[in-house]
Protein backbone atom coordinates (compact mmCIF):
# COMPACT_ATOMS: atom_id res chain seq x y z
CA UNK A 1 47.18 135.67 123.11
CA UNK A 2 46.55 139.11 124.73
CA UNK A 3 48.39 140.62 127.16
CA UNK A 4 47.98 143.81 129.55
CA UNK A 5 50.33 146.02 129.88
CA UNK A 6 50.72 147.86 133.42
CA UNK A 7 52.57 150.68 134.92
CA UNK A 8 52.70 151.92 137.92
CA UNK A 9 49.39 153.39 139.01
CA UNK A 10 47.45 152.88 136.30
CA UNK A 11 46.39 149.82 133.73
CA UNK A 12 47.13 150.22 130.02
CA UNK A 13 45.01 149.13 127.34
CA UNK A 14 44.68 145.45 126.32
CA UNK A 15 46.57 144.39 123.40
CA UNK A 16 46.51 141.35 121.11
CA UNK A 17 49.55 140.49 119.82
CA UNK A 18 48.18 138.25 117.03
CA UNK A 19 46.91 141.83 115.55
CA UNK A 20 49.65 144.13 116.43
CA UNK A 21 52.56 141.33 116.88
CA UNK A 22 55.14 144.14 115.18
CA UNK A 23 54.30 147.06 117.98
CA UNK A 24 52.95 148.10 121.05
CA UNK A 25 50.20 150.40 121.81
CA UNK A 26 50.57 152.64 125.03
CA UNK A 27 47.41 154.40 125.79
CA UNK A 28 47.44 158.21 127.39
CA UNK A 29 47.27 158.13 131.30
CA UNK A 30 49.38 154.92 131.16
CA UNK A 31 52.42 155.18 133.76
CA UNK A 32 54.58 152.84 131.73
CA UNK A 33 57.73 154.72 131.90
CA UNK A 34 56.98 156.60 128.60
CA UNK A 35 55.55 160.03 128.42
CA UNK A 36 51.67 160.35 128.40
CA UNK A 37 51.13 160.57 124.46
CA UNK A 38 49.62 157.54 122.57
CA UNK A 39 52.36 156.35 120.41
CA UNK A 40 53.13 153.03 118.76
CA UNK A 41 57.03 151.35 118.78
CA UNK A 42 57.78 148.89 116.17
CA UNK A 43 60.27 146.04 116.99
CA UNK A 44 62.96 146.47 114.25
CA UNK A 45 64.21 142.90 114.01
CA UNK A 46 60.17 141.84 113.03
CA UNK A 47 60.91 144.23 109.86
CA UNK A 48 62.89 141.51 108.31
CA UNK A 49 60.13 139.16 108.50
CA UNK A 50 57.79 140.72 106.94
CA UNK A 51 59.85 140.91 103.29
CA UNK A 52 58.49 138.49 101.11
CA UNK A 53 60.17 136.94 98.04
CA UNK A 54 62.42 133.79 96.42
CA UNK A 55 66.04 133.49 98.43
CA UNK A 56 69.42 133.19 95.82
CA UNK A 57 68.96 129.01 96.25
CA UNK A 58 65.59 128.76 95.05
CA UNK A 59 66.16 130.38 91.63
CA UNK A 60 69.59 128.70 90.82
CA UNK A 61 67.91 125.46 91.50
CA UNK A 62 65.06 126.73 89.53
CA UNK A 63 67.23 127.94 86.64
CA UNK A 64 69.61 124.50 86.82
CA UNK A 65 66.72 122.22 86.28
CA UNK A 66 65.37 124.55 83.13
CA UNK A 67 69.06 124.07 81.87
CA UNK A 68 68.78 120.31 82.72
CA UNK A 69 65.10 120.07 80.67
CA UNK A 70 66.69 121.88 78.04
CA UNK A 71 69.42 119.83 77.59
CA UNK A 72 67.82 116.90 77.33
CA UNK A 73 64.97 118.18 74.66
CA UNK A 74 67.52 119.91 72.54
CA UNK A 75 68.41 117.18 70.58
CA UNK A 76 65.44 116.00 69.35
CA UNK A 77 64.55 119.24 67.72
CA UNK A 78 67.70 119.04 66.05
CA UNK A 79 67.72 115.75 64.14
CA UNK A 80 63.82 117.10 62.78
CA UNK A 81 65.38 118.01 59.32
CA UNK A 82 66.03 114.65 58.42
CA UNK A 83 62.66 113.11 59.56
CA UNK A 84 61.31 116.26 57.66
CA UNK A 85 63.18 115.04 54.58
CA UNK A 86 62.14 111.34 54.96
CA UNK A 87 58.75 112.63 55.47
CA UNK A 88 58.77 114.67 52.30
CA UNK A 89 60.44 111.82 49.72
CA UNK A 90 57.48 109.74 51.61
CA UNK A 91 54.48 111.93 50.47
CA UNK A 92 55.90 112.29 47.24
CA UNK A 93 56.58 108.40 46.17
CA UNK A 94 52.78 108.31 47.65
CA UNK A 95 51.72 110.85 45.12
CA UNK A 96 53.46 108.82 42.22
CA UNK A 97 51.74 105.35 43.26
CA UNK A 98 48.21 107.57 43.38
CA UNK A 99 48.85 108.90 39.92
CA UNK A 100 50.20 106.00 38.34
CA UNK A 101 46.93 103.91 39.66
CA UNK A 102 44.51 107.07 38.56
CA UNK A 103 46.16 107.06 34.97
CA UNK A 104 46.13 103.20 34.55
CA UNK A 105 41.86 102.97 35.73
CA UNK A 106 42.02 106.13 33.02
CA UNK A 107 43.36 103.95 30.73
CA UNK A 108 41.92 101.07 30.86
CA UNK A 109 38.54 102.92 30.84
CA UNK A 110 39.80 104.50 27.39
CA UNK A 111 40.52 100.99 25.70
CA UNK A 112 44.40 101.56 26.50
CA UNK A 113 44.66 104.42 24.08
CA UNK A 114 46.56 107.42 24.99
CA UNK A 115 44.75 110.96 24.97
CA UNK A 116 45.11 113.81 26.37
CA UNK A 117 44.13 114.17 30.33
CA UNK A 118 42.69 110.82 30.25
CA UNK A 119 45.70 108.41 29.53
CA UNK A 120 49.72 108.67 29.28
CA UNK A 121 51.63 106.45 28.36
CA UNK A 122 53.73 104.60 30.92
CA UNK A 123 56.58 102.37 29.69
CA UNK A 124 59.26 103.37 32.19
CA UNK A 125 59.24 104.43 35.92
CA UNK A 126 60.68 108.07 34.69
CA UNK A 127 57.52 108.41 32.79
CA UNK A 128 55.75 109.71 36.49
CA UNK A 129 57.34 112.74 35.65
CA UNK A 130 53.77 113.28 33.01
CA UNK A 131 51.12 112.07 35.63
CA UNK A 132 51.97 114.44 37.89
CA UNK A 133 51.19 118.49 38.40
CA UNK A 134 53.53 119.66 40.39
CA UNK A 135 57.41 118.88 38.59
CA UNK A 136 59.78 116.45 40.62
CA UNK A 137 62.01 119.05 41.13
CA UNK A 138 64.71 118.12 43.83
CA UNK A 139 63.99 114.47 43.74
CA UNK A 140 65.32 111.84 41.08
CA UNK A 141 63.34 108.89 39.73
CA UNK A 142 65.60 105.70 39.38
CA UNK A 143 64.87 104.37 35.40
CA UNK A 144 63.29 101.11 35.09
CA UNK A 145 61.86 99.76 32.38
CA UNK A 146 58.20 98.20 32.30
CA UNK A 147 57.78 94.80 30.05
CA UNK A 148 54.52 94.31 28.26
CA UNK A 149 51.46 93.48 28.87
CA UNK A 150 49.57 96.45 29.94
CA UNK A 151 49.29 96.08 33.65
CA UNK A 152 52.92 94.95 34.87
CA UNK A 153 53.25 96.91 37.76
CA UNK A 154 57.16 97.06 38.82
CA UNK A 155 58.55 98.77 41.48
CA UNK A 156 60.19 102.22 41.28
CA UNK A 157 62.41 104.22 43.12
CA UNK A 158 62.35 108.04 44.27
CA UNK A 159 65.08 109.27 45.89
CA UNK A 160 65.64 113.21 47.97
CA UNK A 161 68.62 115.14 45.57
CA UNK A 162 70.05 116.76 48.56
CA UNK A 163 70.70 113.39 50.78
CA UNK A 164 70.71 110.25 49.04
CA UNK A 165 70.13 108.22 51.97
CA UNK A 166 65.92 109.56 51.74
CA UNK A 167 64.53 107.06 49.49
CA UNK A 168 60.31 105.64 48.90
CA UNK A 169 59.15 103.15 46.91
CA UNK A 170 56.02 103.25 44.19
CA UNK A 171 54.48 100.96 42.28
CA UNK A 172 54.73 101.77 38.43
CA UNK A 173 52.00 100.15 36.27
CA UNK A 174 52.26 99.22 32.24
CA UNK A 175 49.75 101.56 30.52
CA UNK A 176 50.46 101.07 26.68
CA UNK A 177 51.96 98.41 24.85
């Protein structure tokens, strides 16, 4: 919208107060009331609106529903240890079962004799202990004995030293009579 300002005698200059909606431009020669220099008065309450930023509301409600989130997700990543732990007792009762199938086609490939990186004798689920590279260190094997004939398979039991509760299952296989 543009509007003209007059004085007395004289018209001043045009202005659009979509462009200058913060002042007013008085032209020289205009008889406004104001002396005859060009000079431009800003409006001091339009100052305020021109501050930009996020009020005192918007970031408590911002930093209440973070706490909320937070809250809630918290206690999931907490109870990860023992998932961890069943995890691990899992992988390693997997390993077992792989090594005690790997040493009884090693075996039987052998004529069911025992020799050195090609068969071991397996009579007892404890005997996993020599299939495997890397020690059972921090995890128990239960002891159970496994009858003749060669191939018996009978299950075994692995279970975490530092909670009980983590136990896995493998299958232990009759190597040697």
């Amino acid at each position: 919208m543009t509007k003209q300002i007059r004085g007395n005698a004289k018209a001043c200059q045009e202005v659009d107060e979509n462009v200058f909606n913060r002042a007013i431009l008085i032209t020289p020669g205009c008889t406004t009331g104001y002396p005859e220099t060009a000079f431009i008065q800003t409006r001091g309450t339009d100052m305020k609106r021109n501050q930009s930023g996020f009020t005192m509301i918007e970031l408590i409600v911002v930093i209440v529903i973070l706490g909320i989130l937070a809250a809630t997700a918290l206690p999931k990543f907490i109870d990860l240890s023992g998932d961890a732990k069943t995890a691990a007792v899992k992988g390693m009762a997997g390993s077992a079962n792989s090594a005690m199938s790997v040493n009884y086609a090693g075996c039987a490939a052998n004529g069911q004799v025992a020799a050195s990186g090609k068969c071991v004798a397996i009579t007892n689920c404890t005997d996993v202990s020599n299939l495997m590279q890397t020690p059972l260190t921090g995890y128990t094997v239960t002891s159970a004995a496994i009858a003749s004939p060669v191939g018996t398979a009978v299950t075994c039991t692995l279970t975490d030293d530092t909670d009980a509760t983590k136990t896995a299952t493998f299958t232990g296989i009759r190597t040697i009579n």
